[in-house]
C-alpha atoms as a PDB file:
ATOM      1  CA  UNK A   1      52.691  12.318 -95.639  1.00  0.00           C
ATOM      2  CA  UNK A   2      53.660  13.092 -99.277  1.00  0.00           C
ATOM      3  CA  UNK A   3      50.562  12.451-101.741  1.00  0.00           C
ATOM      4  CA  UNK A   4      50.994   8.918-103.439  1.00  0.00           C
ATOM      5  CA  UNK A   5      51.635  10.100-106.701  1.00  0.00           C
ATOM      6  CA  UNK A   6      55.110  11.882-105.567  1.00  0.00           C
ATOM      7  CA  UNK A   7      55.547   8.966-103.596  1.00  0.00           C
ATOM      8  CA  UNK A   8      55.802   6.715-106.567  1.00  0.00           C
ATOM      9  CA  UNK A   9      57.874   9.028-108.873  1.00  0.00           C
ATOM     10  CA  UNK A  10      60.285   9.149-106.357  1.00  0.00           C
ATOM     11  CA  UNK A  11      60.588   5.865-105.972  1.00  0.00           C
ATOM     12  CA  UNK A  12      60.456   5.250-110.042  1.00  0.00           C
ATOM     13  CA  UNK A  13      63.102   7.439-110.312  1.00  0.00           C
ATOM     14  CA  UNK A  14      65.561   6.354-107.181  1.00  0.00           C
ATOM     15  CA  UNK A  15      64.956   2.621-109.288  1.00  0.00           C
ATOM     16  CA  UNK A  16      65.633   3.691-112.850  1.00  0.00           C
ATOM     17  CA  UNK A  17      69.013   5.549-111.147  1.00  0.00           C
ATOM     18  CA  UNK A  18      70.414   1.912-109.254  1.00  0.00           C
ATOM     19  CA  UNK A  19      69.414   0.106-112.620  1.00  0.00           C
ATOM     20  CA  UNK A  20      71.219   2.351-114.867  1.00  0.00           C
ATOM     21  CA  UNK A  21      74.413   2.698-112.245  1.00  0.00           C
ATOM     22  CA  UNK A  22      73.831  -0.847-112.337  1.00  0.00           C
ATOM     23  CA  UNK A  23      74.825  -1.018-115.651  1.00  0.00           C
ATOM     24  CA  UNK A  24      77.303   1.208-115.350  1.00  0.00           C
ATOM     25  CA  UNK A  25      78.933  -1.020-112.544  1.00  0.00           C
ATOM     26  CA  UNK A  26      78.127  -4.324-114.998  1.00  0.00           C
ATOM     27  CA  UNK A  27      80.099  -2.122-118.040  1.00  0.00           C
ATOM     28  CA  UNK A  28      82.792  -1.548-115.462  1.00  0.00           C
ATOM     29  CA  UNK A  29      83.654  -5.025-114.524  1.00  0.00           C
ATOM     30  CA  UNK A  30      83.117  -6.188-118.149  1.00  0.00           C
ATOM     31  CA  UNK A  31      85.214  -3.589-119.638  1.00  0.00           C
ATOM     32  CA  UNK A  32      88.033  -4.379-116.604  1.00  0.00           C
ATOM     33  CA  UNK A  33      87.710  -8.263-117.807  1.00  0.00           C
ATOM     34  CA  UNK A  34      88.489  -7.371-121.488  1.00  0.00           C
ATOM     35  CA  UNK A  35      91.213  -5.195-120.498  1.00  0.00           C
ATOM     36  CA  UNK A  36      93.098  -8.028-118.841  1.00  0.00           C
ATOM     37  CA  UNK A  37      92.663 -10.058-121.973  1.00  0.00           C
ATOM     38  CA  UNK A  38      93.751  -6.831-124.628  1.00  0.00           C
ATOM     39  CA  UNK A  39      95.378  -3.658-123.207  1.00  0.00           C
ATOM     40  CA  UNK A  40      94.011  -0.545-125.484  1.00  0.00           C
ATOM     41  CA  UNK A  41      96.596   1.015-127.148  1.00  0.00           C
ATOM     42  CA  UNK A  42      94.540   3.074-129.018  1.00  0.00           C
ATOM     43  CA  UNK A  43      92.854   5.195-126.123  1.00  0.00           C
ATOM     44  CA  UNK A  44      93.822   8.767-125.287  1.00  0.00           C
ATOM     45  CA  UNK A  45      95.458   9.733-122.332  1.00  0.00           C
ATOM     46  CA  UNK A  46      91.890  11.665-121.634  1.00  0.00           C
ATOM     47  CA  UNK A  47      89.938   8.720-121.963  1.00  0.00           C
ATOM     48  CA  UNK A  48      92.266   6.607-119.935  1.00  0.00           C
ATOM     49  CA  UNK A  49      92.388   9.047-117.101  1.00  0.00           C
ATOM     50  CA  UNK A  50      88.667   9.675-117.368  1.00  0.00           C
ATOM     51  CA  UNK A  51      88.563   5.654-117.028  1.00  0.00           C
ATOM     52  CA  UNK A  52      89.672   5.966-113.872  1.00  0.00           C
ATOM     53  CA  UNK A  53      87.666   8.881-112.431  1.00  0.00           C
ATOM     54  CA  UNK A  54      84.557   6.205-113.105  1.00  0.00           C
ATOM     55  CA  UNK A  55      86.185   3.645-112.013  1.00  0.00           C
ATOM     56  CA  UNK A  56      86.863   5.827-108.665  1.00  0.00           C
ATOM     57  CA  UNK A  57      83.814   7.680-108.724  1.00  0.00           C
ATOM     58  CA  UNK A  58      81.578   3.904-108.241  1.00  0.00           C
ATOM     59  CA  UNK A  59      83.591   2.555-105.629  1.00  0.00           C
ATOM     60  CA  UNK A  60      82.908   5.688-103.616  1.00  0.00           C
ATOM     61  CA  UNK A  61      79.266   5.290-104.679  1.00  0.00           C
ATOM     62  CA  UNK A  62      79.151   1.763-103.681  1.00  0.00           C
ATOM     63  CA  UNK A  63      81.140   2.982-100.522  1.00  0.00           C
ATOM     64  CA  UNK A  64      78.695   5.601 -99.525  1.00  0.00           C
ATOM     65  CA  UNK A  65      75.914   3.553-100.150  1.00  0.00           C
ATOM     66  CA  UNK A  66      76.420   0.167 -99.443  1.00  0.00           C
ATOM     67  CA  UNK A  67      72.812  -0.805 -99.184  1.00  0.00           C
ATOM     68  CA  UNK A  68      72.587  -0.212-103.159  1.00  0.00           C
ATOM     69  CA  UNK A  69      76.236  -1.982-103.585  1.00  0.00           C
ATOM     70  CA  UNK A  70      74.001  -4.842-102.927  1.00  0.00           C
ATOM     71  CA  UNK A  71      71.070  -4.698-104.500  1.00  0.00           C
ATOM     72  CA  UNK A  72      73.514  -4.303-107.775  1.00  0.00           C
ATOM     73  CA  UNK A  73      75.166  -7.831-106.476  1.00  0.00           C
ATOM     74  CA  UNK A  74      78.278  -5.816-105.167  1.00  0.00           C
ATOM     75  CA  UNK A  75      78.598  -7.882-101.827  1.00  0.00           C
ATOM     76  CA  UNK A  76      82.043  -6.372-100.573  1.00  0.00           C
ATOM     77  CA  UNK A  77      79.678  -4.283 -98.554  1.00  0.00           C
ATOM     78  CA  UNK A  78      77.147  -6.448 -97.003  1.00  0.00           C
ATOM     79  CA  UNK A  79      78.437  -6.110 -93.521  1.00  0.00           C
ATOM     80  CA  UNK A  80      77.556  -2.651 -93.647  1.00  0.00           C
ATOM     81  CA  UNK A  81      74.415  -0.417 -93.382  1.00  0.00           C
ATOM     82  CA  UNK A  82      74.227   2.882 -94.292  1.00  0.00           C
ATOM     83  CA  UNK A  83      74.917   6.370 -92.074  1.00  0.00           C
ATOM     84  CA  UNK A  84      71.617   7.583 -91.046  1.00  0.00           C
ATOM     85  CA  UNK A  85      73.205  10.356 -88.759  1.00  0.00           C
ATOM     86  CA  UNK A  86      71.802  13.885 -89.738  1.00  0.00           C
ATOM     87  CA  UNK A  87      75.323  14.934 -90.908  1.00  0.00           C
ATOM     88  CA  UNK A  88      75.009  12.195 -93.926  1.00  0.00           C
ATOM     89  CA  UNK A  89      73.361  14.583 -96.075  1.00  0.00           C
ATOM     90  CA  UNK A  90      76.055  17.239 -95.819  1.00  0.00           C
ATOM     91  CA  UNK A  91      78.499  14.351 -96.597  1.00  0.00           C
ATOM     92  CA  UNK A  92      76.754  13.391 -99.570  1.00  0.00           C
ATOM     93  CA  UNK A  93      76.400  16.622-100.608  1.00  0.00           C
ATOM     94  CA  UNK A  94      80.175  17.261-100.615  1.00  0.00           C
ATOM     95  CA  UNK A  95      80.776  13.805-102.454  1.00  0.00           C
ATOM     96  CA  UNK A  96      78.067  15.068-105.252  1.00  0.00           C
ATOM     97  CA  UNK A  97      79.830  18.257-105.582  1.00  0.00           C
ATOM     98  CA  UNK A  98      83.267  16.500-105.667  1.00  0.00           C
ATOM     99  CA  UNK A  99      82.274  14.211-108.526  1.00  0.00           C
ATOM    100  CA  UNK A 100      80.652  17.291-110.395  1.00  0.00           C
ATOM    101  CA  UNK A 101      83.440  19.613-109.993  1.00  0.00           C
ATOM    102  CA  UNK A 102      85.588  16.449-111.211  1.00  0.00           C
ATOM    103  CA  UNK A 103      83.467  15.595-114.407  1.00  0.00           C
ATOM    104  CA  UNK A 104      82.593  19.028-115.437  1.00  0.00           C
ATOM    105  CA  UNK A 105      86.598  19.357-115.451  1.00  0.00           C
ATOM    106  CA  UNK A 106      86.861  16.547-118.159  1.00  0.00           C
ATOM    107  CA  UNK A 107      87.826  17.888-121.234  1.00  0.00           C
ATOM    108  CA  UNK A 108      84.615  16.851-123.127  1.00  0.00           C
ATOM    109  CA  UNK A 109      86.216  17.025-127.026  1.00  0.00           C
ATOM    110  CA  UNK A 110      89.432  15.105-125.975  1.00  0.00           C
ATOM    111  CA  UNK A 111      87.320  12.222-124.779  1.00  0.00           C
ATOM    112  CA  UNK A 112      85.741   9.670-127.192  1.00  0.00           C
ATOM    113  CA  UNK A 113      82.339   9.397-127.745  1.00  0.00           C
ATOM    114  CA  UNK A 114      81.394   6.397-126.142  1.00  0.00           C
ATOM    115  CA  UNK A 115      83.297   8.323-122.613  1.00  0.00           C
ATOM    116  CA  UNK A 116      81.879  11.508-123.501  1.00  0.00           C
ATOM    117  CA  UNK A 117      78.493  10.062-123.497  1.00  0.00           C
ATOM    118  CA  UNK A 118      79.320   8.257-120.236  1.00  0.00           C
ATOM    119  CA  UNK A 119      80.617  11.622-118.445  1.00  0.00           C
ATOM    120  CA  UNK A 120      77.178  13.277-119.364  1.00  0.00           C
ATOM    121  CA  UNK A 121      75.021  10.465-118.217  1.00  0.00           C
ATOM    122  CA  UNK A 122      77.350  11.145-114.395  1.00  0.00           C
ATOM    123  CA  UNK A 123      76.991  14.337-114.553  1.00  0.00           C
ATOM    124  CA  UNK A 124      73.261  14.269-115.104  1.00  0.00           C
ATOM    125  CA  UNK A 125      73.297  11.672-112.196  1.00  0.00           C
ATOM    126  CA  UNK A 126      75.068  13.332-109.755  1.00  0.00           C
ATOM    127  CA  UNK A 127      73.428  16.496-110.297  1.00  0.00           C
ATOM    128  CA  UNK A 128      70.230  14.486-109.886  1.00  0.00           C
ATOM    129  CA  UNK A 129      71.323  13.429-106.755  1.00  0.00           C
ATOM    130  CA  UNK A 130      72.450  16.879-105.775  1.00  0.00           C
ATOM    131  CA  UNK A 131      68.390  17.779-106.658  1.00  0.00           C
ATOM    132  CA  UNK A 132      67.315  14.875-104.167  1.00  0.00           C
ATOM    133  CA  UNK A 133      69.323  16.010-101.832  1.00  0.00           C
ATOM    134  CA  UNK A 134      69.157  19.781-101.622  1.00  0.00           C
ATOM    135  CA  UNK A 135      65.620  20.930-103.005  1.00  0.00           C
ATOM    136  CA  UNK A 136      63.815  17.852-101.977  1.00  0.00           C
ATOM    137  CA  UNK A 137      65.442  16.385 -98.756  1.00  0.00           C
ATOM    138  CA  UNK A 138      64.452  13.050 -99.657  1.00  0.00           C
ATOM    139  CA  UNK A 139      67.057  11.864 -97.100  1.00  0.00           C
END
């Protein structure tokens, strides 16, 4: 059994990740409400397209872990628990890597700074997650 102190920062940390992709999620739908109500004219094909790459990138989050989908009050999911088999890790893994290849393919100066700031807070996440996953095996 891990010492209680690692114990804790893991669990810190696994917290302070759902709350901020809890915001993220909470940004999503708020930002997807304003749309309806005034289409942006004024964003970049970049920022539109790396709209939808978040957009994408949290439903297969919520997807592949539904158990967080509803903790953040996403409840499309509840129905559903998540894979424990031992080949989940290697599927997360390759969903990590996806979304990393995918982000770190954004064209960081065509985006605005508001997205740009957004695509470095995923790709800080998702490498996190990578960390968890490969070098830790907290799964």
């Amino acid at each position: 059994m891990p010492p209680r102190k690692a114990v804790t920062i893991r669990v810190v940390t696994a917290s302070a990740a759902q709350i901020l992709l809890g915001l993220l999620l909470v940004g999503h739908f708020v930002t997807a409400h304003a749309e309806q109500d005034s289409p942006r004219s004024s964003e970049s094909a970049a920022d539109s397209a790396f709209r939808a790459q978040a957009k994408e990138f949290i439903e297969a989050e919520l997807r592949l872990y539904p158990e967080r989908a509803t903790a953040l009050g996403d409840h499309r999911y509840d129905n559903q628990l998540a894979d424990l088999s031992p080949e989940r890790s290697q599927i997360m893994i390759r969903h990590a890597r996806k979304w990393m290849k995918t982000f770190r393919g954004d064209d960081s100066s065509a985006l605005s700074p508001a997205n740009e700031a957004d695509r470095e807070w995923l790709i800080a996440q998702v490498d996190g997650e990578l960390l968890r996953i490969e070098q830790l095996r907290s799964y």
